[in-house]
Each structure stands twice: as C-alpha cells, then as structure tokens.
PDB file of N, CA and C in Angstrom:
ATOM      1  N   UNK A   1     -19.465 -13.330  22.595  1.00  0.00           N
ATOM      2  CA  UNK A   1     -19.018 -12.110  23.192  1.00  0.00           C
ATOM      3  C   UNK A   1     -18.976 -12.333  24.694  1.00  0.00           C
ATOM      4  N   UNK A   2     -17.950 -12.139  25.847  1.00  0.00           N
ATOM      5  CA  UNK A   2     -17.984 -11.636  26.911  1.00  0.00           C
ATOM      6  C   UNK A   2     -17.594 -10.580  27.452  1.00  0.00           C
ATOM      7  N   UNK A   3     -18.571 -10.370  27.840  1.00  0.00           N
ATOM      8  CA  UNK A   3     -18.219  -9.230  29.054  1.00  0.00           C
ATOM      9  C   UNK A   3     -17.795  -9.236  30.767  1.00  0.00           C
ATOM     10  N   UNK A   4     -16.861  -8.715  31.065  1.00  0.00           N
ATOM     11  CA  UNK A   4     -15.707  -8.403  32.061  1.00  0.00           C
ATOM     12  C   UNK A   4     -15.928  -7.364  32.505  1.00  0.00           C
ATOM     13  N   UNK A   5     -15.580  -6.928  33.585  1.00  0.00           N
ATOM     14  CA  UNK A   5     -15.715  -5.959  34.417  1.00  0.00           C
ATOM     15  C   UNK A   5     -14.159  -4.840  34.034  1.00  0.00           C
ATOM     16  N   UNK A   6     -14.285  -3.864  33.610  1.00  0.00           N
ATOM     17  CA  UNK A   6     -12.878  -3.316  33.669  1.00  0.00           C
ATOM     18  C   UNK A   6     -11.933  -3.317  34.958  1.00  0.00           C
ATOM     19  N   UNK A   7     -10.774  -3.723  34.344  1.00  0.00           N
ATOM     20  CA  UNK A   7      -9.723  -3.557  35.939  1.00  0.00           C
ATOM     21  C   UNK A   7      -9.328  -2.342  36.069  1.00  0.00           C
ATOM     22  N   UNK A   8     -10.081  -1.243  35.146  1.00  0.00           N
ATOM     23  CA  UNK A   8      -9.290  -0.418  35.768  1.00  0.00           C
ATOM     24  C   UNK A   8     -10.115   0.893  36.037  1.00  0.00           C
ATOM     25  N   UNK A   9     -11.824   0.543  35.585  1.00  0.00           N
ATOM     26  CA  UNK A   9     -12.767   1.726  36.272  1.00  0.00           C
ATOM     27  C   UNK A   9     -14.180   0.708  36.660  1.00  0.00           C
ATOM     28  N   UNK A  10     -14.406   0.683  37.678  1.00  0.00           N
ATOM     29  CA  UNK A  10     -15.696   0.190  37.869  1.00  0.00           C
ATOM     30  C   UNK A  10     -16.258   0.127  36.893  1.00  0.00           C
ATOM     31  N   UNK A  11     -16.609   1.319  36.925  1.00  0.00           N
ATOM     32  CA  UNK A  11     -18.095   2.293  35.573  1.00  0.00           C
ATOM     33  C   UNK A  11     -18.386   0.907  34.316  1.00  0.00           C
ATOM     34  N   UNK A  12     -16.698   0.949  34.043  1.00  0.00           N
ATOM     35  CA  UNK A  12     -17.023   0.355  32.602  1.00  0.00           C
ATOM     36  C   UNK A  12     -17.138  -1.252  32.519  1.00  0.00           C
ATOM     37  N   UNK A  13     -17.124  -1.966  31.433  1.00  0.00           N
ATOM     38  CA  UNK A  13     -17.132  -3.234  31.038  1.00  0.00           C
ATOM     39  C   UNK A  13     -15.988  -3.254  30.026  1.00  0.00           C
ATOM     40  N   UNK A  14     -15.264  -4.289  29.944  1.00  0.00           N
ATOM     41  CA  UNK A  14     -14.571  -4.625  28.749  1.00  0.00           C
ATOM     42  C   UNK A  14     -15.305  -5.448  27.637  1.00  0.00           C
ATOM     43  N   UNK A  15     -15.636  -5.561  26.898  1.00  0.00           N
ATOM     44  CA  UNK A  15     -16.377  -6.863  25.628  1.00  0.00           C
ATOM     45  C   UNK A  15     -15.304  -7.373  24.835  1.00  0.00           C
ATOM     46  N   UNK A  16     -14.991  -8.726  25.055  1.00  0.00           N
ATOM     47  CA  UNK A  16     -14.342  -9.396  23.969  1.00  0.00           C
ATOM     48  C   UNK A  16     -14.845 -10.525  23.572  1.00  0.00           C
ATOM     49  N   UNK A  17     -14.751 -10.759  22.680  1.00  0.00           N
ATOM     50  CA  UNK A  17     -15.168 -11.507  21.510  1.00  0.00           C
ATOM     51  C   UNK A  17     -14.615 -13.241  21.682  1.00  0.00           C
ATOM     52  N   UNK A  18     -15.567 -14.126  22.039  1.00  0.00           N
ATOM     53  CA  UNK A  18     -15.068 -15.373  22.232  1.00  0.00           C
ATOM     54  C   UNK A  18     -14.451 -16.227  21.158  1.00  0.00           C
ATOM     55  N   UNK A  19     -13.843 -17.153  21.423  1.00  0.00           N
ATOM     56  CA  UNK A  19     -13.416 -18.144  20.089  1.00  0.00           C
ATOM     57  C   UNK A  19     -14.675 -18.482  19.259  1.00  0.00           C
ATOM     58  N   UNK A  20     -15.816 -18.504  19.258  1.00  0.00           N
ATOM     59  CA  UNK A  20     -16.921 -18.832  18.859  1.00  0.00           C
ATOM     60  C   UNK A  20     -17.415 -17.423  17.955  1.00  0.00           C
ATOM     61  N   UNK A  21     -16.941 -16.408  18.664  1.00  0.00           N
ATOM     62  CA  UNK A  21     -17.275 -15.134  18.095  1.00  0.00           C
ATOM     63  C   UNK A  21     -16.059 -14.201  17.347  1.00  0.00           C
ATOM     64  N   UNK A  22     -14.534 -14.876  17.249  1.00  0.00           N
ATOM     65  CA  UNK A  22     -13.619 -14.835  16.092  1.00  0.00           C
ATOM     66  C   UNK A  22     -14.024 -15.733  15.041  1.00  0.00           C
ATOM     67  N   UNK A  23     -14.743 -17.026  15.049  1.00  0.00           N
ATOM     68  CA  UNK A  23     -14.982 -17.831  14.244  1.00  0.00           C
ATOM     69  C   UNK A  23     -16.129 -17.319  13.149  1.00  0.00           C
ATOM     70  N   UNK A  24     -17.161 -16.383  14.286  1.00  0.00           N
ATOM     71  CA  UNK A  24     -18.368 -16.192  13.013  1.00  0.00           C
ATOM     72  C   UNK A  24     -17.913 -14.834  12.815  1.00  0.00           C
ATOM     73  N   UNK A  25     -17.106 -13.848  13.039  1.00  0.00           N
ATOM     74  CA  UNK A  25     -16.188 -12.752  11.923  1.00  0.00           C
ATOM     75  C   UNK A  25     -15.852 -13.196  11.463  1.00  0.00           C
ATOM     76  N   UNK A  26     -14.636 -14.331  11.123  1.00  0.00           N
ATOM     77  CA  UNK A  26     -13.862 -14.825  10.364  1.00  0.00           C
ATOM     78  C   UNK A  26     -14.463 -14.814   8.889  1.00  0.00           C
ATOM     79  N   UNK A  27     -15.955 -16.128   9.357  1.00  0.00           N
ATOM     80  CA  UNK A  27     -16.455 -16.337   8.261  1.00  0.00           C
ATOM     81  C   UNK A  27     -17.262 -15.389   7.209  1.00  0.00           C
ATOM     82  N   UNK A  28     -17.492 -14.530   8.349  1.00  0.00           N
ATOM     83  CA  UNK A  28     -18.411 -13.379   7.758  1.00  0.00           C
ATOM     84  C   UNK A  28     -17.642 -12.135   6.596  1.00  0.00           C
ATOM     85  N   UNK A  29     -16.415 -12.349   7.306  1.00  0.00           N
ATOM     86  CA  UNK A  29     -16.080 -10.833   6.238  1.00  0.00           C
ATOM     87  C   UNK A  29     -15.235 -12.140   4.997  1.00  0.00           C
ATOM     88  N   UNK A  30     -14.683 -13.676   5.237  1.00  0.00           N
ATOM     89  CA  UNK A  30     -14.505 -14.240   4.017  1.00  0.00           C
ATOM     90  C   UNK A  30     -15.830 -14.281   3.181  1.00  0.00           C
ATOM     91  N   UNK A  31     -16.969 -14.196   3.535  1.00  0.00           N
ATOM     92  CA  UNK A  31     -17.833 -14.203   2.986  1.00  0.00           C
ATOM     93  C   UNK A  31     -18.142 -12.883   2.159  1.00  0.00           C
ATOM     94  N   UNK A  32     -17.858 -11.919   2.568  1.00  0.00           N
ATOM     95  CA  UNK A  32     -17.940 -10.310   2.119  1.00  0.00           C
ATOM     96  C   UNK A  32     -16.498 -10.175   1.137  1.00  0.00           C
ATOM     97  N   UNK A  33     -15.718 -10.711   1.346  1.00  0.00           N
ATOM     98  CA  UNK A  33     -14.736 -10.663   0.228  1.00  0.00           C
ATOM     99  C   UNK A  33     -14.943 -11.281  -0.788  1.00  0.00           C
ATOM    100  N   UNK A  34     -15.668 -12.599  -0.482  1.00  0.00           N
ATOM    101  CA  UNK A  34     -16.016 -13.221  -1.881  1.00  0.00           C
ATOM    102  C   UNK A  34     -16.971 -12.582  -2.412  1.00  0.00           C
ATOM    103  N   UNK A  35     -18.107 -11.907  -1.832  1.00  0.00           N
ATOM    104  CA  UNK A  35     -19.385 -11.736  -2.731  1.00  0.00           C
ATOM    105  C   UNK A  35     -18.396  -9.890  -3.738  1.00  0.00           C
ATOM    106  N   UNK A  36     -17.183  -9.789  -3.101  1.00  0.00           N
ATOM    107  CA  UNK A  36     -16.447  -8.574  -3.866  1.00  0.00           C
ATOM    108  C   UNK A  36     -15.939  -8.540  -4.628  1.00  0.00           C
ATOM    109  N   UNK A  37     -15.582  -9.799  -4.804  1.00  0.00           N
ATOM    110  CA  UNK A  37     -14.607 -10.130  -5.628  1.00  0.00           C
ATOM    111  C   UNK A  37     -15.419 -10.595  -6.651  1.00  0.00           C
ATOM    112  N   UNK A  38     -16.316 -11.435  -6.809  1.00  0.00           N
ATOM    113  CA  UNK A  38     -17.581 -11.871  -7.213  1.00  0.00           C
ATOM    114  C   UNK A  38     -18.108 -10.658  -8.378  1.00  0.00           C
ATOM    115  N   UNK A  39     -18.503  -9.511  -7.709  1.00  0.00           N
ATOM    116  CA  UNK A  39     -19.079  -7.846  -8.393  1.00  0.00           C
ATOM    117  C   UNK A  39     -17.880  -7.304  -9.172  1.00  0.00           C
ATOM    118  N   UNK A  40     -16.710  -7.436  -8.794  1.00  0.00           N
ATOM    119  CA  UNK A  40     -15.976  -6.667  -9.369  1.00  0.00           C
ATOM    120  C   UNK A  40     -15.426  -7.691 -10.475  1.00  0.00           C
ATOM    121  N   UNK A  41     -15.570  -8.863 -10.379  1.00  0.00           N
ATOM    122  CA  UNK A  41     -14.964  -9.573 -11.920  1.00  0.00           C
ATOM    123  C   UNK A  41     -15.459  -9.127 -13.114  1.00  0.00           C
ATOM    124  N   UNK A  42     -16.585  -8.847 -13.171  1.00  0.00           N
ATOM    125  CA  UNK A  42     -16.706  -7.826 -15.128  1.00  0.00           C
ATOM    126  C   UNK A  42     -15.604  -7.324 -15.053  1.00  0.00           C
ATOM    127  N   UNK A  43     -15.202  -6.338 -14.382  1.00  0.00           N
ATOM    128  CA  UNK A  43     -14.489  -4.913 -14.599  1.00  0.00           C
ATOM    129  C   UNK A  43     -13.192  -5.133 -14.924  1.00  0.00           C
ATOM    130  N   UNK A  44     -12.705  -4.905 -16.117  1.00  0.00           N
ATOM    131  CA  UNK A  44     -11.340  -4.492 -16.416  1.00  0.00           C
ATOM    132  C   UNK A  44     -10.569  -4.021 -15.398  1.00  0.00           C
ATOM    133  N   UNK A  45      -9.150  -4.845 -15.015  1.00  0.00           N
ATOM    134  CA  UNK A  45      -8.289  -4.428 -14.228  1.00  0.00           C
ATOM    135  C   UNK A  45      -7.684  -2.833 -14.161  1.00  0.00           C
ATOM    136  N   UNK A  46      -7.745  -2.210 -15.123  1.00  0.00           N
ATOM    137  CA  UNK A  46      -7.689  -0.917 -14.828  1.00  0.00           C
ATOM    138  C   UNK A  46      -8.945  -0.372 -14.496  1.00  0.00           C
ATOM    139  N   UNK A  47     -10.129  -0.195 -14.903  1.00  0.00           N
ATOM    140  CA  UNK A  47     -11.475  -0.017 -14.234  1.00  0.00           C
ATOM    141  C   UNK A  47     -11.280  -0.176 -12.518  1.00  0.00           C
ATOM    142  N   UNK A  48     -11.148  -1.822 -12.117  1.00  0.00           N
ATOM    143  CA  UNK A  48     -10.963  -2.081 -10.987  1.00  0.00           C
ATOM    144  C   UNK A  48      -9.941  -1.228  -9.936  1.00  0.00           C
ATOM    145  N   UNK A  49      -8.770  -1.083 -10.904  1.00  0.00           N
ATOM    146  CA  UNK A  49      -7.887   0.191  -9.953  1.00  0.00           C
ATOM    147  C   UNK A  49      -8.591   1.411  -9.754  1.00  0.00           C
ATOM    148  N   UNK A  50      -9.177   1.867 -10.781  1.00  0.00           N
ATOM    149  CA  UNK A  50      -9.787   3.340 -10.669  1.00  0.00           C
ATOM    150  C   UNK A  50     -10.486   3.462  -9.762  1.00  0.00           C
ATOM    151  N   UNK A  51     -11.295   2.420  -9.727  1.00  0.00           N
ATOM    152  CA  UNK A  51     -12.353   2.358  -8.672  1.00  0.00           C
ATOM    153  C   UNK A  51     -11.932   2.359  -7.202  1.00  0.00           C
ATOM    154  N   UNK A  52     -10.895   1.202  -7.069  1.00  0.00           N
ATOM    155  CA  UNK A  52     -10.161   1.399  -5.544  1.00  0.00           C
ATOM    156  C   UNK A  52      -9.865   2.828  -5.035  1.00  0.00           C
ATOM    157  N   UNK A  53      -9.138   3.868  -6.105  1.00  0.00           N
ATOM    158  CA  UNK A  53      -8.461   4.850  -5.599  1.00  0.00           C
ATOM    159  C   UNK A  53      -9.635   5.693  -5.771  1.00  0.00           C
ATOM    160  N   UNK A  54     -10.712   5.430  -6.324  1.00  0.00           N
ATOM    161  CA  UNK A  54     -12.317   6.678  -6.316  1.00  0.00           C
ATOM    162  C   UNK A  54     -12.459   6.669  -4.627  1.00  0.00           C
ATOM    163  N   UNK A  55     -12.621   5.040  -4.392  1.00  0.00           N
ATOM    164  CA  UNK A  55     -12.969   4.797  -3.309  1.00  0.00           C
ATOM    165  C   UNK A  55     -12.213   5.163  -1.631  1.00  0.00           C
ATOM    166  N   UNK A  56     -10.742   4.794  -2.013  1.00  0.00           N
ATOM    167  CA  UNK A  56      -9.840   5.563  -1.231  1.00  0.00           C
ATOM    168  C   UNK A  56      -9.951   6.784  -0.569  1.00  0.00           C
ATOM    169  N   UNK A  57     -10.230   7.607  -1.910  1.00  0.00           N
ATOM    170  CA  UNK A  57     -10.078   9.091  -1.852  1.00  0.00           C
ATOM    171  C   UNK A  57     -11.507   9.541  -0.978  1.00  0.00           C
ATOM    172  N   UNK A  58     -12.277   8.718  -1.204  1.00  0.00           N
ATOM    173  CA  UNK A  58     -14.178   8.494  -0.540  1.00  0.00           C
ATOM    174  C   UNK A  58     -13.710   8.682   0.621  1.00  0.00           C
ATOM    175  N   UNK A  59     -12.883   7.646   1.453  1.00  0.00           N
ATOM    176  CA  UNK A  59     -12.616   7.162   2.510  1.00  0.00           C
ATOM    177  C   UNK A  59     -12.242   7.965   3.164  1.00  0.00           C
ATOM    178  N   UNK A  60     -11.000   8.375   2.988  1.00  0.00           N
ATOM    179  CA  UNK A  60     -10.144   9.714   3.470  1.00  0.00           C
ATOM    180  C   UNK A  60     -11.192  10.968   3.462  1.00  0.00           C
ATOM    181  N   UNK A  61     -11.626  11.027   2.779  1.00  0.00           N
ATOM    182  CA  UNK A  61     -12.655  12.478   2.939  1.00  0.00           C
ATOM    183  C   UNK A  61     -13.289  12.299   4.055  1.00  0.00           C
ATOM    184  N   UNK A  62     -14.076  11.169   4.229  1.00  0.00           N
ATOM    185  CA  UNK A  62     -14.986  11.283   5.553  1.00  0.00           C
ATOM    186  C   UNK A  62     -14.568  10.607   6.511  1.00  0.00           C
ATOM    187  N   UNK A  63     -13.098  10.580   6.547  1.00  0.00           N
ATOM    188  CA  UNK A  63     -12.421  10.140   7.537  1.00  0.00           C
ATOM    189  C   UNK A  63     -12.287  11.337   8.547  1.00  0.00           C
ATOM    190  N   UNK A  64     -11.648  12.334   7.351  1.00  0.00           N
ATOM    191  CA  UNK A  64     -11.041  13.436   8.078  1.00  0.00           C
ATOM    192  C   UNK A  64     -11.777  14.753   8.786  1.00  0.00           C
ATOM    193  N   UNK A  65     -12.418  15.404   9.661  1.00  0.00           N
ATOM    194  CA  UNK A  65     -13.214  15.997   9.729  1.00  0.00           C
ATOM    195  C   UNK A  65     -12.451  17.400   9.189  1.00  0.00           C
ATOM    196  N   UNK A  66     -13.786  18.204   9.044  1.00  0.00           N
ATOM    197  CA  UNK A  66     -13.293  19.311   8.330  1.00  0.00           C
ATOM    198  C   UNK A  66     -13.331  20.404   9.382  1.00  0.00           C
ATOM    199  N   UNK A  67     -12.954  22.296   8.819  1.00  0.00           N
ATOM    200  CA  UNK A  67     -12.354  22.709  10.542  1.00  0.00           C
ATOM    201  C   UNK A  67     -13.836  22.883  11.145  1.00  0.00           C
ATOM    202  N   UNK A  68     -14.636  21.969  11.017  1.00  0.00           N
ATOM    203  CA  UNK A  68     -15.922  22.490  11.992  1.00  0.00           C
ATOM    204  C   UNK A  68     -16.673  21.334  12.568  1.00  0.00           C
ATOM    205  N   UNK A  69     -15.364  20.221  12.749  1.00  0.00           N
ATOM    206  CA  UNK A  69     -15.448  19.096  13.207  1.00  0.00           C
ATOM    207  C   UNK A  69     -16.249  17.980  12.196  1.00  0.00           C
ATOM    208  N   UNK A  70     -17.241  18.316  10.841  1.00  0.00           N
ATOM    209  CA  UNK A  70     -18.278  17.680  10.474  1.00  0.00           C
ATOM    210  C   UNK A  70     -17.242  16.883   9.931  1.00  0.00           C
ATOM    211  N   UNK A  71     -17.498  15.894   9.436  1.00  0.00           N
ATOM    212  CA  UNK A  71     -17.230  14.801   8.489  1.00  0.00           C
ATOM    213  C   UNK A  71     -18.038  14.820   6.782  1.00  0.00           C
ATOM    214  N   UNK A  72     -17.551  15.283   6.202  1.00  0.00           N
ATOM    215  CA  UNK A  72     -18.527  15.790   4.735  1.00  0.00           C
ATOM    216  C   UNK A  72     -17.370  15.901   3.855  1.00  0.00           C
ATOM    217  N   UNK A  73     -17.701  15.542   2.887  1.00  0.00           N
ATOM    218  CA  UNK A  73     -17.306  15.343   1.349  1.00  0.00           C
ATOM    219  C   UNK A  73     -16.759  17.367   0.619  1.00  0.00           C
ATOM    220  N   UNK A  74     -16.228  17.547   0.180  1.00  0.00           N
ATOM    221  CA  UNK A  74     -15.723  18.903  -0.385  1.00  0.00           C
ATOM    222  C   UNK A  74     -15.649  18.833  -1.856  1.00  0.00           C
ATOM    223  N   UNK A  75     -17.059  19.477  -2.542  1.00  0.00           N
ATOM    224  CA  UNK A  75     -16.859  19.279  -3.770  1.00  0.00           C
ATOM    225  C   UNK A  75     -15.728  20.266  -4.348  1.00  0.00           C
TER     226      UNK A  75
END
C-alpha cells in the first residue's frame, strides 16, 4: 500500500495499492473462489441457481436503504 498526499486537498491522503499489494488480492480472492466453488459442488445445479438469486435478492435488500436511511431486510 502507498500513501500520497492528495493533489487536490491537503487534509487528505490518497492509498493505492502497490504491485506487491495487487499481487496478494489477486491471490486472495482466487483463493476465496476456489474454497466456493469447493462448498457449492454437492449442490445440484439448479439448487446452486436458487441459491445465487436467494443471495442476490440478500444483496439488493441491504444494499438499498429504506425511507429512514437504515439498511434492513423487509420481511
């Protein structure tokens, strides 16, 4: 990771991520895809869809805030 001075407010810092530190994300989320792919092999390919779009729909819910700004699920 380095950090830079922003060019364009004192105040802040910029942080970016060195070649050394794209290299250990890289490996890290190939590593998180395999251990996913890994869990989800029992599951019947339709199982496996269901699950994506359970999960989707997860996503979007607490993506979106609701009108009182919270972020929460709507049974």
């Amino acid at each position: 990771m380095r950090r830079s001075p922003s060019p364009t407010d004192r105040r802040a810092l910029q942080v970016t991520l060195t070649d050394q530190g794209r290299d250990v994300v890289d490996r890290a989320v190939a590593a998180g895809v395999e251990v996913q792919q890994r869990m989800l092999a029992p599951l019947p390919a339709g199982k496996r869809h269901q699950l994506e779009g359970l999960l989707r729909e997860l996503l979007a819910a607490v993506a979106s805030p609701n009108e009182t700004g919270a972020r929460t699920l709507e049974a």
